[in-house]
Protein backbone atom coordinates (compact mmCIF):
# COMPACT_ATOMS: atom_id res chain seq x y z
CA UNK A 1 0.00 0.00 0.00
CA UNK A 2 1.59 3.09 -1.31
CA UNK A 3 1.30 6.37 0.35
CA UNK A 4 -1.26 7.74 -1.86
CA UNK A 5 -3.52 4.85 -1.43
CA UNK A 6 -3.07 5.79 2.41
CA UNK A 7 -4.12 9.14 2.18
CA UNK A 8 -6.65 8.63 -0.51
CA UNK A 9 -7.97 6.36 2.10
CA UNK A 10 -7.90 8.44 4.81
CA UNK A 11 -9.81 11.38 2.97
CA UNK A 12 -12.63 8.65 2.31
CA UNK A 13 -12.80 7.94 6.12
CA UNK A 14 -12.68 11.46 7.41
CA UNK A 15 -14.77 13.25 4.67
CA UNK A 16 -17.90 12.63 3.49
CA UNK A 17 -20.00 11.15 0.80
CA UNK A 18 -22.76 11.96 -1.95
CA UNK A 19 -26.46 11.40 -0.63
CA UNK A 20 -27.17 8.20 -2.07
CA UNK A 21 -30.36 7.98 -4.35
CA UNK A 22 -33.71 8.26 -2.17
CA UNK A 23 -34.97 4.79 -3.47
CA UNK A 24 -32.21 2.74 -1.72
CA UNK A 25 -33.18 3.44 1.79
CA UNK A 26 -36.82 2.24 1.23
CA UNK A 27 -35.21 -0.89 -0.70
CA UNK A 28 -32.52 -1.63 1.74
CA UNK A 29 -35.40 -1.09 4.74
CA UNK A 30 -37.92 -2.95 3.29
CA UNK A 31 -35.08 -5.57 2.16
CA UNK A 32 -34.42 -5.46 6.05
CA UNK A 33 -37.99 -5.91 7.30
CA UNK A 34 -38.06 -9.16 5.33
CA UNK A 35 -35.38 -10.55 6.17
CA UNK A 36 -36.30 -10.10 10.01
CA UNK A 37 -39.94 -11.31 9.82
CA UNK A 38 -39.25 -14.22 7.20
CA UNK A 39 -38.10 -17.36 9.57
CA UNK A 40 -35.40 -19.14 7.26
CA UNK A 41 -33.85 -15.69 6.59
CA UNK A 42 -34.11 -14.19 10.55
CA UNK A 43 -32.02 -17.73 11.41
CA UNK A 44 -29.24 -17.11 9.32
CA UNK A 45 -29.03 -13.37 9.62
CA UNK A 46 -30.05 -13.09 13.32
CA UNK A 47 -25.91 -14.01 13.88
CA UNK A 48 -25.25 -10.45 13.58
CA UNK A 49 -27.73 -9.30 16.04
CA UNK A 50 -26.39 -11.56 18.20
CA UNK A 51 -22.46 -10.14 17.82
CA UNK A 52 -23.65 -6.85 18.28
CA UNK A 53 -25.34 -8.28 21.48
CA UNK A 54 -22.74 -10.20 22.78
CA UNK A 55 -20.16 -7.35 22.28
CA UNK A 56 -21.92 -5.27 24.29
CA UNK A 57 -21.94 -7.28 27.03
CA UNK A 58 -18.08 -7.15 26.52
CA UNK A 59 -17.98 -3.68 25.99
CA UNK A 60 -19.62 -2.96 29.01
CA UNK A 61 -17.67 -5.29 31.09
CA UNK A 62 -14.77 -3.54 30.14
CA UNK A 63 -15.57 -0.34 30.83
CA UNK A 64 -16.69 -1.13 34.34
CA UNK A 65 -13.62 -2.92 34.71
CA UNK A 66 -14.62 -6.48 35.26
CA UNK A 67 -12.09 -8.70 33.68
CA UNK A 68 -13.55 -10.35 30.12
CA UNK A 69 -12.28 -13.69 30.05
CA UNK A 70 -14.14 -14.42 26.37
CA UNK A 71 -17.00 -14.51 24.35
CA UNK A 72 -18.87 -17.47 22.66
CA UNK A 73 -20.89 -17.18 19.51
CA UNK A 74 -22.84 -20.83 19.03
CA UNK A 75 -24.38 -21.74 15.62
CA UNK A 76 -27.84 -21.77 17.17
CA UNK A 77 -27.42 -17.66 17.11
CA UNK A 78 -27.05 -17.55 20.94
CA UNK A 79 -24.15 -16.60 22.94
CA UNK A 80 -22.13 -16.84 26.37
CA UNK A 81 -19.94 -13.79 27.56
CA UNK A 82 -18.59 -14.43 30.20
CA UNK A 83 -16.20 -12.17 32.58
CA UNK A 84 -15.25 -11.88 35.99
CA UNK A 85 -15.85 -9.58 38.89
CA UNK A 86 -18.36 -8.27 41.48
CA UNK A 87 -21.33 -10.39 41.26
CA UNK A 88 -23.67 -7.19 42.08
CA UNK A 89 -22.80 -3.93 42.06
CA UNK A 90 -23.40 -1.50 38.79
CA UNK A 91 -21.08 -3.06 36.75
CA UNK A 92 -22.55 -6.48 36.95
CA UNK A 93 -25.94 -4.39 35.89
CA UNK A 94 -24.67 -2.74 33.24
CA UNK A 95 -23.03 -5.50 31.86
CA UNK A 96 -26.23 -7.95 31.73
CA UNK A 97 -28.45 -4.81 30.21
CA UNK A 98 -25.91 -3.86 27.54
CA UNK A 99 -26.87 -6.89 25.66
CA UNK A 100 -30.31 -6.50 24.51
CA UNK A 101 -29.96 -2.69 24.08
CA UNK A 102 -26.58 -2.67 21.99
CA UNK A 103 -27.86 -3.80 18.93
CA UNK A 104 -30.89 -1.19 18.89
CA UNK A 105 -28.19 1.71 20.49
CA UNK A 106 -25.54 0.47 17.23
CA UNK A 107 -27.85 0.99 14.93
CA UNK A 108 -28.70 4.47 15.74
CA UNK A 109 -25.22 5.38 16.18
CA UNK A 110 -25.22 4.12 12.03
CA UNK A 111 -28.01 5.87 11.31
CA UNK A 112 -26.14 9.26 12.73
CA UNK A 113 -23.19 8.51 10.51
CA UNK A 114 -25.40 8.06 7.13
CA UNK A 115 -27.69 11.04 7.77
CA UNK A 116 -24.37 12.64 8.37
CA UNK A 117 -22.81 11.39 4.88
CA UNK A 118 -19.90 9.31 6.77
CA UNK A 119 -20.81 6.10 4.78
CA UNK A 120 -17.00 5.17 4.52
CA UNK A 121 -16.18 6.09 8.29
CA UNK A 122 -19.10 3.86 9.18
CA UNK A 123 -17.76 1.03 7.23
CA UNK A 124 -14.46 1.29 8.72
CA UNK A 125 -15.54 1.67 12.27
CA UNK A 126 -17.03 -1.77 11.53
CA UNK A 127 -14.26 -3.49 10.68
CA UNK A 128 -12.38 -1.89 13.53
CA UNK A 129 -15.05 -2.78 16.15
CA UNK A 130 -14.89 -6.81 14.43
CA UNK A 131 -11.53 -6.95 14.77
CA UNK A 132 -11.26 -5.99 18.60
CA UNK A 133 -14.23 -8.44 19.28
CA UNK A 134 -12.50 -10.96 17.24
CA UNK A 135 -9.47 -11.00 19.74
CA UNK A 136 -12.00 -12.03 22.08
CA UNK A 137 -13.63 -14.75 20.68
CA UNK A 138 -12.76 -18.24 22.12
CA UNK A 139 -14.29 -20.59 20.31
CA UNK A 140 -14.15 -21.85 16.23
CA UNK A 141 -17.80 -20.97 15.21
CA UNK A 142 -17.73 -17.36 17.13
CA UNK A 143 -13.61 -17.04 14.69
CA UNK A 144 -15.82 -18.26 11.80
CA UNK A 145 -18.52 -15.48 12.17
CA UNK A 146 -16.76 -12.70 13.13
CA UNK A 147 -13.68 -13.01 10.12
CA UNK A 148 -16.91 -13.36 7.96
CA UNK A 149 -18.90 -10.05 9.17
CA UNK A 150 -15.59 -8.25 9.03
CA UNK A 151 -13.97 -9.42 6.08
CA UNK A 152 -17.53 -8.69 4.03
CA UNK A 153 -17.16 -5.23 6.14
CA UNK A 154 -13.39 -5.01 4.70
CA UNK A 155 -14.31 -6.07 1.03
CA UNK A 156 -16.94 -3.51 0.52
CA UNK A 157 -15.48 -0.78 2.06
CA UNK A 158 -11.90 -1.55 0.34
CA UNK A 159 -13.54 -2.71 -3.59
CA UNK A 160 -17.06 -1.35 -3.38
CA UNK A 161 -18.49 1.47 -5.45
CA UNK A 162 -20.00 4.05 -3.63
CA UNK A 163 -23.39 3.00 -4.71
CA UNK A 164 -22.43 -0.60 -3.54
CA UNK A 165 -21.25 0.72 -0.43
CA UNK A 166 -24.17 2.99 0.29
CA UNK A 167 -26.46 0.34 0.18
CA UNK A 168 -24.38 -2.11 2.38
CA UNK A 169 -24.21 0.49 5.09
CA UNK A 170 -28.21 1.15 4.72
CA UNK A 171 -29.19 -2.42 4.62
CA UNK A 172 -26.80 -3.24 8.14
CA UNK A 173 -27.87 -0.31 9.87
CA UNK A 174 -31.66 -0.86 8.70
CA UNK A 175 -30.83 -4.96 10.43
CA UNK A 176 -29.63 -3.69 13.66
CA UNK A 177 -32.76 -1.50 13.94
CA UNK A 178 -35.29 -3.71 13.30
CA UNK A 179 -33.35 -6.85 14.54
CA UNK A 180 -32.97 -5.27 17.74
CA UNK A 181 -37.31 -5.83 18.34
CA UNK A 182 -37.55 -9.56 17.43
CA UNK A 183 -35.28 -10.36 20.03
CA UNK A 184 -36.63 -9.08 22.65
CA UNK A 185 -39.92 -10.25 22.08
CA UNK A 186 -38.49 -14.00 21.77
CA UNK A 187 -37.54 -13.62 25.22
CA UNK A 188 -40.56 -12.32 26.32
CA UNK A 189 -42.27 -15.58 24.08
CA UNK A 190 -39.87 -18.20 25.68
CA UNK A 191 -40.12 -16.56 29.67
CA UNK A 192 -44.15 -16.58 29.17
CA UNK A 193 -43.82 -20.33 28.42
CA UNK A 194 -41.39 -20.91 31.67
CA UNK A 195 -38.43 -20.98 29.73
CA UNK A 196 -35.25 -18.60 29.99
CA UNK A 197 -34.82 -18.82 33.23
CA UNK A 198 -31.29 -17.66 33.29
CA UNK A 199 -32.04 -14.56 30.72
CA UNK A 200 -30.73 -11.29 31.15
CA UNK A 201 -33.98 -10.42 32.11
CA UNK A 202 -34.31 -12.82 34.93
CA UNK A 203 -30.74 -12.21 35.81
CA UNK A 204 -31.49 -8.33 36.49
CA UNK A 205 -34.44 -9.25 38.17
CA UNK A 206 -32.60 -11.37 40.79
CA UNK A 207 -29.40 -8.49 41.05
CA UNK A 208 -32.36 -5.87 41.52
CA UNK A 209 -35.81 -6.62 42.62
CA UNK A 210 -37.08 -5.14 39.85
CA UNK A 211 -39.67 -7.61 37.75
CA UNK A 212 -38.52 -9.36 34.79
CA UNK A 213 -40.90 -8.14 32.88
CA UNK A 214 -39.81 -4.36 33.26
CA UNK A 215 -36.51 -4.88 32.37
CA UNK A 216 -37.94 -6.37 29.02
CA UNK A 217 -39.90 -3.40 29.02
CA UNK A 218 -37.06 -1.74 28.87
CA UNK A 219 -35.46 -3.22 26.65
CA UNK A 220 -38.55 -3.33 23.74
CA UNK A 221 -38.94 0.68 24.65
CA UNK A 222 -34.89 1.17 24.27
CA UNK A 223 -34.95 -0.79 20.61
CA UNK A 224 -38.38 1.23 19.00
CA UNK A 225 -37.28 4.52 20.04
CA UNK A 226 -33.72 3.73 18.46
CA UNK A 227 -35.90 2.47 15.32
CA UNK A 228 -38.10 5.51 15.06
CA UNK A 229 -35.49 8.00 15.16
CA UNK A 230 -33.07 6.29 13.14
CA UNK A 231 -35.95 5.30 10.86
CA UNK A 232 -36.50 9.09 10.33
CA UNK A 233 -32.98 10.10 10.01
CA UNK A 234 -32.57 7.15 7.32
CA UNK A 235 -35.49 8.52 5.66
CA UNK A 236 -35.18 12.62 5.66
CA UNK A 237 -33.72 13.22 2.09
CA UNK A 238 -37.01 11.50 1.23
């Protein structure tokens, strides 16, 4: 890599980019919506819903200071985190109710970046964020997933046309958004039928006294207002 690709590269990722056509968000969202409502679709795709989830866990463990010791990404799209530390205490809260709001909180951090024109810093950020999860990742299906996410991260942002990468970075952020609901009310499906008993959910409940149920709440609240504003930030040059 010469030094012109360097600093061609580095005006891509600090300036910004031309609005992309007004059609592509409403394809890339409704491409989005189907591909959370439609079962065979939401199984394969719900992986990255559940890396955004499971990194903030780790995120937040981190930056309470509790000592990650790794993350697990299993092929049935759920996932262990798993770090050490005060067993109550804010951090031990924080950590347990980053999960189920990340994915809703990352996607309106996106949507921020696009209405902003940053569709190559967005890109970039993702690969950088992959790669620090990837580091800690412990076992060969959570490697497998991660490399994938980021290298098709890497690959559009490095090849792509603008037009190709405009309507990567729509369609993710548009996934996280919507992706973020489903969840949540799965939970809520599987508790109601006396499953889940170690969720997040229940986990909070037992740290705090507060129901279940409200920290669901919570959580379904925390991913539609993320939707609706993104939603209309996505949507303004309409």
């Amino acid at each position: 890599m010469d030094a012109r690709t360097l600093d061609e590269l580095w005006t891509a990722v600090t300036g910004t980019q031309p609005d992309p056509p007004g059609w592509l968000a409403l394809a890339t969202g409704a491409t989005a919506l189907l591909t959370v409502l439609a079962r065979p679709l939401w199984r394969i795709a719900r992986n990255a819903v559940t890396i955004a989830h499971e990194g903030g866990h780790g995120l937040a463990a981190l930056a309470t200071r509790r000592r990650l010791a790794g993350i697990r990404l299993h092929s049935d799209t759920s996932g262990l985190t798993l770090s050490y530390g005060r067993a109550t205490g804010p951090g031990m809260l924080l950590t347990l109710a980053a999960g189920y709001t990340t994915p809703a909180l990352l996607g309106l951090g996106c949507a921020a970046l696009l209405a902003a024109d940053r569709i190559t810093l967005l890109l970039w950020l993702a690969v950088a964020l992959l790669l620090a999860l990837l580091v800690r990742i412990r076992n060969a299906f959570g490697l497998f997933t991660v490399l994938l996410a980021g290298g098709a991260f890497f690959l559009v942002s490095w090849f792509g046309s603008p037009g190709v990468q405009a309507g990567f970075a729509y369609l993710g952020t548009w996934f996280l958004l919507l992706g973020a609901v489903r969840p949540v009310l799965e939970l809520q499906r599987q508790r109601r039928h006396g499953e889940a008993h170690d969720s997040d959910a229940d986990q909070l409940a037992r740290l705090t006294g507060i129901p279940g149920l409200a920290w669901i709440t919570l959580f379904l609240v925390t991913a539609l207002v993320c939707l609706a504003l993104g939603a209309s930030w996505l949507l303004s040059p309409l």
